[in-house]
N, C-alpha and C. Protein backbone atom coordinates (compact mmCIF):
# COMPACT_ATOMS: atom_id res chain seq x y z
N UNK A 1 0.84 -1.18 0.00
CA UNK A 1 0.00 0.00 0.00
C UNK A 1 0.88 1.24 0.00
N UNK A 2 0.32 2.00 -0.75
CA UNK A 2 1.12 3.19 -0.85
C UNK A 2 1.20 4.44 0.43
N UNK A 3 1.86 4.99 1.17
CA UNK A 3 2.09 5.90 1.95
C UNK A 3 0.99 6.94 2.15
N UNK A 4 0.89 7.64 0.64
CA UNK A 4 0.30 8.33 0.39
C UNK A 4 -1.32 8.53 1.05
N UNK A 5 -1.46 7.01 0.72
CA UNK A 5 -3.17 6.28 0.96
C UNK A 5 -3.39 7.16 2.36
N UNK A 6 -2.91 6.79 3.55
CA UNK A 6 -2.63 7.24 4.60
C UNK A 6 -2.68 8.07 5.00
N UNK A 7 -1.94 9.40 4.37
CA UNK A 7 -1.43 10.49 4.84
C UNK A 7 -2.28 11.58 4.57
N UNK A 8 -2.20 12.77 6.10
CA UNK A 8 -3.35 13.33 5.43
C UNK A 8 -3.22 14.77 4.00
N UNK A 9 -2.01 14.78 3.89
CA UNK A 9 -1.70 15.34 3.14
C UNK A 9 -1.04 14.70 1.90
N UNK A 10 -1.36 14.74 0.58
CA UNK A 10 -0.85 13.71 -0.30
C UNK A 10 -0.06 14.85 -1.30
N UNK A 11 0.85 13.73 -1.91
CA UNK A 11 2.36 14.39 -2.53
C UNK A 11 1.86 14.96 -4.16
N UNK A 12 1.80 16.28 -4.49
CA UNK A 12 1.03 16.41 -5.47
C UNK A 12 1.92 16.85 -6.65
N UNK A 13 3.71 16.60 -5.88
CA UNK A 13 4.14 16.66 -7.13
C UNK A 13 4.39 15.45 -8.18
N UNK A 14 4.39 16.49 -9.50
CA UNK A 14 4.40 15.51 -10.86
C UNK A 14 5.51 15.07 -11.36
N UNK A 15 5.50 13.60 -11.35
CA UNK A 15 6.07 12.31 -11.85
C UNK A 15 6.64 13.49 -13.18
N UNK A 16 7.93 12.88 -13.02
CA UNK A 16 8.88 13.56 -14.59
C UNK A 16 9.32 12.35 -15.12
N UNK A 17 8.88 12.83 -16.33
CA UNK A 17 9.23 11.80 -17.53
C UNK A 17 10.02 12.43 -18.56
N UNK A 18 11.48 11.77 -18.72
CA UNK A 18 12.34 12.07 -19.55
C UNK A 18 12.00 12.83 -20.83
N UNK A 19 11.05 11.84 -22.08
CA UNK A 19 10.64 12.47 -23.35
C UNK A 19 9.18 11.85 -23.29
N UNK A 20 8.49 13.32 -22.73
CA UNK A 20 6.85 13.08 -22.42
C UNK A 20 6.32 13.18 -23.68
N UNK A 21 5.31 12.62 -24.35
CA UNK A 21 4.72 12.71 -25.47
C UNK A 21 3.87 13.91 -25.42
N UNK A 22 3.05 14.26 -23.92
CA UNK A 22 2.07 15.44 -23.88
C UNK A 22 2.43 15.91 -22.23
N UNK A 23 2.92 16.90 -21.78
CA UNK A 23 2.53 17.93 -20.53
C UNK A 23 1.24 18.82 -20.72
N UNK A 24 0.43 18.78 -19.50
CA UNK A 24 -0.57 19.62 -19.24
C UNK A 24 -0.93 19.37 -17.86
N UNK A 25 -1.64 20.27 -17.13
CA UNK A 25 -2.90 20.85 -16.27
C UNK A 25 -3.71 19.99 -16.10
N UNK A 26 -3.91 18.91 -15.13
CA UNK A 26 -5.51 18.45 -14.88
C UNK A 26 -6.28 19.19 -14.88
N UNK A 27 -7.56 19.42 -15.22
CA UNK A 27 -8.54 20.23 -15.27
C UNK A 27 -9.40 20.47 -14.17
N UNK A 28 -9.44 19.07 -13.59
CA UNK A 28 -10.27 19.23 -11.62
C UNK A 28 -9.04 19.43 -10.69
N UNK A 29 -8.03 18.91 -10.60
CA UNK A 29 -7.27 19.37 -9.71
C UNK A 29 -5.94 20.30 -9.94
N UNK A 30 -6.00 20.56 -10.84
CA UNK A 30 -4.81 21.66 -11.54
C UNK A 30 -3.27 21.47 -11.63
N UNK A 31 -2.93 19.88 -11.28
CA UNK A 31 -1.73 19.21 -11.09
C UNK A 31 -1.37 18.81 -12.46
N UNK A 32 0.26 19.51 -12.18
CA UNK A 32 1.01 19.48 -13.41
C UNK A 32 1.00 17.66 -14.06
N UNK A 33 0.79 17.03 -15.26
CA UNK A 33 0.69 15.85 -15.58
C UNK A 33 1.54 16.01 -16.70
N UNK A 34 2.03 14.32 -16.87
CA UNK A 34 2.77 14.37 -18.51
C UNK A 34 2.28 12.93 -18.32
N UNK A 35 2.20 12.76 -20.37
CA UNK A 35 2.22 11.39 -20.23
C UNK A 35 2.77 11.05 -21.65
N UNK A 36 3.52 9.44 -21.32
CA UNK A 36 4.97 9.08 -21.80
C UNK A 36 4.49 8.70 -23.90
N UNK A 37 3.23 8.18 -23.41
CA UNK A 37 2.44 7.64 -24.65
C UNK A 37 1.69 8.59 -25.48
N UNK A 38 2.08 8.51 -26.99
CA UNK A 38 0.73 9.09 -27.43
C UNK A 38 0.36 8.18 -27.89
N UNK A 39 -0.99 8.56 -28.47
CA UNK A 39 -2.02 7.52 -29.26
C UNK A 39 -2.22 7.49 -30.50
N UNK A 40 -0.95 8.20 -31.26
CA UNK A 40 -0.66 8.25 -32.60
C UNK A 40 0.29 7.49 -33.04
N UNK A 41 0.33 6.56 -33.79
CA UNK A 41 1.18 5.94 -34.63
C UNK A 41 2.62 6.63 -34.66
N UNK A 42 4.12 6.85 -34.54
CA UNK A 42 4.89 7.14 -35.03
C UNK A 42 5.52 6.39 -35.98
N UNK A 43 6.66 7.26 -36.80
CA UNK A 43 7.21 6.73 -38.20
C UNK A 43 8.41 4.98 -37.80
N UNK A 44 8.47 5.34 -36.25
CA UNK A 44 9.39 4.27 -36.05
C UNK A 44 8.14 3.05 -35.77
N UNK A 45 7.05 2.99 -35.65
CA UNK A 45 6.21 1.80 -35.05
C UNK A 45 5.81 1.66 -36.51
N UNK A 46 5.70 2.59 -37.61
CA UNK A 46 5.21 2.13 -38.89
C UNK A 46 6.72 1.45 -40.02
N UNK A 47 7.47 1.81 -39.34
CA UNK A 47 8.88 1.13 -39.69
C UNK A 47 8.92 -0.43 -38.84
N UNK A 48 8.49 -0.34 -37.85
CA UNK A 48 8.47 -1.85 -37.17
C UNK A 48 7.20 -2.44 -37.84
N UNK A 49 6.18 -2.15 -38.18
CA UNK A 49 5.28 -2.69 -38.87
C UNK A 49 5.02 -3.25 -40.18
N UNK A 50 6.39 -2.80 -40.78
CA UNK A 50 6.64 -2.87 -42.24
C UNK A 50 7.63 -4.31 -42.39
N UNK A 51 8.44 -3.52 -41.40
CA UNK A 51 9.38 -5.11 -41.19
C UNK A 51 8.99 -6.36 -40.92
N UNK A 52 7.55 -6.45 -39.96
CA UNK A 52 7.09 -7.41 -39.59
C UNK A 52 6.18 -8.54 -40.53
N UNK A 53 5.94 -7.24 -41.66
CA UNK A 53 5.08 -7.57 -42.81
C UNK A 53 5.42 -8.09 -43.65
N UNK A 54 7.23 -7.82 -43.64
CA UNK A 54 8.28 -8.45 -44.67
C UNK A 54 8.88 -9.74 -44.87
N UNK A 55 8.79 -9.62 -43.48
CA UNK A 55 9.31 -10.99 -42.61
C UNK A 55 8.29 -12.39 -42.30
N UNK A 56 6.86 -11.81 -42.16
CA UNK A 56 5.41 -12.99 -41.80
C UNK A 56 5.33 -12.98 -43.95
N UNK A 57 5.56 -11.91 -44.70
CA UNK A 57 5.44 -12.86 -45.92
C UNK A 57 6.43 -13.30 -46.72
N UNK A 58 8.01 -13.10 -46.02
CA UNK A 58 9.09 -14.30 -46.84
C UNK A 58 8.78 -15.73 -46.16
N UNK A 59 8.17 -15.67 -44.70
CA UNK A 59 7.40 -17.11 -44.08
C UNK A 59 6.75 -17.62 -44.68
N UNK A 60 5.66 -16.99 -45.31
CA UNK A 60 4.14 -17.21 -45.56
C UNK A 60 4.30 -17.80 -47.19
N UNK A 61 5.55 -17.34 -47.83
CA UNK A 61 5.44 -16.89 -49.28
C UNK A 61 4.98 -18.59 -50.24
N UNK A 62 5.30 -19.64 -49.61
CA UNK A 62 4.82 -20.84 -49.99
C UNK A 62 3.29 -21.09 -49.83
N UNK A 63 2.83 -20.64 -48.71
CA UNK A 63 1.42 -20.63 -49.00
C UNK A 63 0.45 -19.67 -49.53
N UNK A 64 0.91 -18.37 -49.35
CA UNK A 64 0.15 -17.10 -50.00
C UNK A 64 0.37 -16.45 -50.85
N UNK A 65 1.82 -16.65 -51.25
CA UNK A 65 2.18 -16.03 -52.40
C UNK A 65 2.21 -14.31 -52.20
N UNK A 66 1.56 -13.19 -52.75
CA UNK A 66 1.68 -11.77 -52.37
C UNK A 66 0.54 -11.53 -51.20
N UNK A 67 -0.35 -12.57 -51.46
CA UNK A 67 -1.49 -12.22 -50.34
C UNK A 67 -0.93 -11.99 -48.91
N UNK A 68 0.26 -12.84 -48.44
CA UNK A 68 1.06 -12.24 -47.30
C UNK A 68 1.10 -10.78 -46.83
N UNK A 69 1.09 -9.90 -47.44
CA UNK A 69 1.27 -8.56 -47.34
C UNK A 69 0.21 -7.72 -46.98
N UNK A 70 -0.92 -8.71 -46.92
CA UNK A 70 -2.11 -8.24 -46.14
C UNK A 70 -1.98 -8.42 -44.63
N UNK A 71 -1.21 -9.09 -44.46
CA UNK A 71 -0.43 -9.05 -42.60
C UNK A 71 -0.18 -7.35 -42.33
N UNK A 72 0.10 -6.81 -43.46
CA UNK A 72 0.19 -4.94 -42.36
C UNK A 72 -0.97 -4.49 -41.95
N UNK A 73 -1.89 -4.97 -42.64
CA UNK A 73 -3.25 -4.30 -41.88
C UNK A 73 -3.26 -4.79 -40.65
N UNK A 74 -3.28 -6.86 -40.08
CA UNK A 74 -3.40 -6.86 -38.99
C UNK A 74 -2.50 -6.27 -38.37
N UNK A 75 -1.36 -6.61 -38.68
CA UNK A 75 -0.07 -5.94 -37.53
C UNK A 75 -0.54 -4.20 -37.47
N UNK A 76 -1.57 -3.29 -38.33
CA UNK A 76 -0.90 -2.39 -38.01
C UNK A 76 -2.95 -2.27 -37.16
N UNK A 77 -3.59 -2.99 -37.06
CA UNK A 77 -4.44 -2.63 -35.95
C UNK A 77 -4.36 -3.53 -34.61
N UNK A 78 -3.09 -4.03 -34.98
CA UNK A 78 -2.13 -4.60 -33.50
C UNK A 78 -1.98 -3.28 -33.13
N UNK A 79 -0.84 -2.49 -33.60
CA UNK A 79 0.07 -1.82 -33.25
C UNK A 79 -1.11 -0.45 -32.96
N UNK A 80 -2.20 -0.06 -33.53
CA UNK A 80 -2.90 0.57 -33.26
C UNK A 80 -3.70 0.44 -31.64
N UNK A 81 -4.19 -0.15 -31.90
CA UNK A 81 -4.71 -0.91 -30.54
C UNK A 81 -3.92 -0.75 -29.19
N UNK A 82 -3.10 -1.70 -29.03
CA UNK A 82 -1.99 -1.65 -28.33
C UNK A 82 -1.84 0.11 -27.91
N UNK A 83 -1.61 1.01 -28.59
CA UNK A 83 -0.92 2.28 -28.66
C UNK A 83 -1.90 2.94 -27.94
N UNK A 84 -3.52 3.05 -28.10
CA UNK A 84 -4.43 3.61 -27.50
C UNK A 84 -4.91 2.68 -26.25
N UNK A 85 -4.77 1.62 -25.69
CA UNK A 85 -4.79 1.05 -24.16
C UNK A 85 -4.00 1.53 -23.88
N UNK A 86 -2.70 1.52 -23.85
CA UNK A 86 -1.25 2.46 -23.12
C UNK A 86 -2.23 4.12 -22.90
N UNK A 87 -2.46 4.56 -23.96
CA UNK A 87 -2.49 5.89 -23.98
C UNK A 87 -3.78 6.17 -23.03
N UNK A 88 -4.99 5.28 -22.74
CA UNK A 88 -6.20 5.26 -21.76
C UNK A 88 -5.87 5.18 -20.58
N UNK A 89 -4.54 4.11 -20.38
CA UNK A 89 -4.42 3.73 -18.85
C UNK A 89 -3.32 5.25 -18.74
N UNK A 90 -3.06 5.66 -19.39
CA UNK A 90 -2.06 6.76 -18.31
C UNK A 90 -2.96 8.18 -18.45
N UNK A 91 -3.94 8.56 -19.39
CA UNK A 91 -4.81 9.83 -19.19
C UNK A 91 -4.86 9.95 -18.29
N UNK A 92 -5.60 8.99 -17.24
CA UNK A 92 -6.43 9.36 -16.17
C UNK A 92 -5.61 9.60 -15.00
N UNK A 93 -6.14 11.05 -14.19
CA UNK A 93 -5.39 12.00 -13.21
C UNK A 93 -4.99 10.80 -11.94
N UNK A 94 -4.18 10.74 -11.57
CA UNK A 94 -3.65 9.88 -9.78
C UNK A 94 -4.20 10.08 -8.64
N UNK A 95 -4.33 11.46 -8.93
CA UNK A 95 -4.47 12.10 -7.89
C UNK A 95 -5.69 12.77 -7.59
N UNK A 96 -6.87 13.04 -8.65
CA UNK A 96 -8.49 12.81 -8.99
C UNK A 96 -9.41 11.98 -9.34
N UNK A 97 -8.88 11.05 -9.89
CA UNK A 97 -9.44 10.38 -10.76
C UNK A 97 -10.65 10.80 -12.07
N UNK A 98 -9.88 11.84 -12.46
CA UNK A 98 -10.05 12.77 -13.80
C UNK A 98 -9.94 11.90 -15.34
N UNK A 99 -10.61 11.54 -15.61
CA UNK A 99 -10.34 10.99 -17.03
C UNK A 99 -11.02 11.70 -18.58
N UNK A 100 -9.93 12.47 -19.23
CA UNK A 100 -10.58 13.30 -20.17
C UNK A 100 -11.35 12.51 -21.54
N UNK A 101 -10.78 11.34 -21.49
CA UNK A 101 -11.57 10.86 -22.44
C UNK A 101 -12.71 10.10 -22.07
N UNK A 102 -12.99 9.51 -21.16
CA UNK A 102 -14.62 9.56 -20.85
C UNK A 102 -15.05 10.90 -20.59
N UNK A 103 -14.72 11.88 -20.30
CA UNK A 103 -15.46 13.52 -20.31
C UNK A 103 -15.51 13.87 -21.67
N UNK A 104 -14.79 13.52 -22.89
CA UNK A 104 -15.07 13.90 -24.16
C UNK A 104 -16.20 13.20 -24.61
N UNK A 105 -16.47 11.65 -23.59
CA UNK A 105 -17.60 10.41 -24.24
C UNK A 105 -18.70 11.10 -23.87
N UNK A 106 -18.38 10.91 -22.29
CA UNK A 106 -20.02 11.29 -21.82
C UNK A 106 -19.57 11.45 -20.19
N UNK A 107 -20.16 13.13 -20.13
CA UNK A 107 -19.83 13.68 -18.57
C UNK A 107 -20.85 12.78 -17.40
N UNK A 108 -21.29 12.01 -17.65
CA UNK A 108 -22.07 11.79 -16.39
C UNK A 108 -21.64 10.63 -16.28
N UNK A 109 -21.03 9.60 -17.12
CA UNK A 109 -20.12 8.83 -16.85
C UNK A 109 -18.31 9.20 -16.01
N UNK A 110 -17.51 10.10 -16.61
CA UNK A 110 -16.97 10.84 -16.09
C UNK A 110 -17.24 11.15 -14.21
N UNK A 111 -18.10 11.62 -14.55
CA UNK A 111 -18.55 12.14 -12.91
C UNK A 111 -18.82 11.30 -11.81
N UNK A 112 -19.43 10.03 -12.70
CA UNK A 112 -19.41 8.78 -11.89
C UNK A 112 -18.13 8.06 -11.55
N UNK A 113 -17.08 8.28 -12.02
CA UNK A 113 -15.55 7.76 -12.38
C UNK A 113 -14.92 8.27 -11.19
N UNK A 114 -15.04 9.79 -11.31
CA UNK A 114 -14.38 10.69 -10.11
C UNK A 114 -15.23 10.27 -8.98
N UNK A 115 -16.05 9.90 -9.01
CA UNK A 115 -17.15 9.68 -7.40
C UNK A 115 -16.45 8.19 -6.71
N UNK A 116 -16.53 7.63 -7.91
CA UNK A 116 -16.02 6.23 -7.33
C UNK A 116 -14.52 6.07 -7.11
N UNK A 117 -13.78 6.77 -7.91
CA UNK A 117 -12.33 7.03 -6.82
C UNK A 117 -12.19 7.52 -5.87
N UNK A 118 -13.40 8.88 -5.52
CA UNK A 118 -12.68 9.68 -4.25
C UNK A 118 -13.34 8.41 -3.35
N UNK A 119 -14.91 7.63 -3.66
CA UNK A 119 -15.04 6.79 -2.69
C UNK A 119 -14.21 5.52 -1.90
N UNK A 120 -13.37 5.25 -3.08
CA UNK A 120 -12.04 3.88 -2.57
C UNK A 120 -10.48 4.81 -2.20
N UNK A 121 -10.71 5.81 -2.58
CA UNK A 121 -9.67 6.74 -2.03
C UNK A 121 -9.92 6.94 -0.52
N UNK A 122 -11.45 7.14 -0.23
CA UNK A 122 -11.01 7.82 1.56
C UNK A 122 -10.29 7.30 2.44
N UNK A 123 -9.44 8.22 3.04
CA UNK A 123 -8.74 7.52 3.91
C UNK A 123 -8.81 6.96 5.19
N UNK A 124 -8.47 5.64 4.99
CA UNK A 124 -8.84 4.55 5.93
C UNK A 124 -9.14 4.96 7.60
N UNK A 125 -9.65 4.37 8.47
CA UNK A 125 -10.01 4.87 9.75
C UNK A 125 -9.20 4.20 10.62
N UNK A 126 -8.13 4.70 10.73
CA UNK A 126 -7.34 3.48 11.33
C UNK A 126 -7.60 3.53 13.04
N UNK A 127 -7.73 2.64 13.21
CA UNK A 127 -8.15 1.81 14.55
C UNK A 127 -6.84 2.61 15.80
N UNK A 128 -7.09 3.00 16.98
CA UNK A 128 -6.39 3.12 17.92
C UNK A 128 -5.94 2.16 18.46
N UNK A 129 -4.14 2.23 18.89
CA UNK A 129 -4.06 0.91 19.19
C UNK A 129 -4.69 0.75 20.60
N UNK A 130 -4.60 -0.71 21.00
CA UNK A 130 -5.45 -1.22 22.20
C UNK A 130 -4.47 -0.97 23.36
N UNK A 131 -4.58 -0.26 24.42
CA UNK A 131 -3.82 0.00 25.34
C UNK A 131 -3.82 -1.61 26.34
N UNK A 132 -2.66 -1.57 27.14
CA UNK A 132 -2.81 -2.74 27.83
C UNK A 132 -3.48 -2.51 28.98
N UNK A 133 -4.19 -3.64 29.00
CA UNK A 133 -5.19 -3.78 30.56
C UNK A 133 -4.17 -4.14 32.06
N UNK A 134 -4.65 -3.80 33.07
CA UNK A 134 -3.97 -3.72 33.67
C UNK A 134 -4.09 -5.19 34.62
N UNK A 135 -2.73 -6.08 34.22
CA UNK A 135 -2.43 -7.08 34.45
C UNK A 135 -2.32 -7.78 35.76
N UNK A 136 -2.43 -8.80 36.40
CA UNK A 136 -1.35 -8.55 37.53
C UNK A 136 -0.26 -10.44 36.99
N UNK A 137 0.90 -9.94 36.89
CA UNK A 137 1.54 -10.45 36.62
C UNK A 137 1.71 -11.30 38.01
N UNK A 138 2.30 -12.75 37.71
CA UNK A 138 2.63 -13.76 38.88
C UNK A 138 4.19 -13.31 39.23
């Protein structure tokens, strides 16, 4: 469990990431965010996608002949896919539970999102410890 959970004051500075794809502003809690992923294709994942396409049809080339080369579409809604789960799981704020792309879907979903984090967020009630009763030792 994290420290944080606990404490009544929580650490609101922002996680630095070497080469962030996007810095910005949460919008409910105003904490500086970056995040490492975008959800756009770059020229190096369409360079790994090409290779992969080259390679599944010098494999393939006994049974498919050029039809092999229809492997970039799957590989590239692999590589699509893949790119936007990364990019969903890190949107959402740590420290609100702010998620802008369900607020672009639909705010009352959104609102339900933030309700149900601050609800597993509260912080725990921790129990006093039990003082000792007064014994009489032999």
């Amino acid at each position: 469990m994290a420290i944080q959970q606990f404490s009544k004051n929580p650490d609101f500075r922002p996680y630095r990431y070497k080469n962030a794809a996007m810095e910005f502003y949460c919008p409910l809690c105003s904490v500086p965010r970056a995040i490492s992923v975008s959800h756009r294709l770059t020229a190096k994942n369409y360079a790994q996608i090409l290779l992969l396409t080259i390679v599944t049809s010098f494999f393939l080339w006994p049974l498919m002949d050029y039809r092999g080369v229809f492997c970039f579409f799957i590989y590239l809604g692999g590589f699509e896919g893949s790119r936007r789960l990364l990019f969903s799981k890190e949107v959402s704020c740590p420290h609100c539970g702010f998620n802008a792309s369900w607020y672009k879907r639909d705010v009352k979903v959104a609102r339900r999102l933030v309700s149900e984090f601050w609800q597993v967020k509260q912080p725990i009630d921790v129990a006093e410890p039990e003082t000792q009763s007064n014994v009489d030792l032999p």
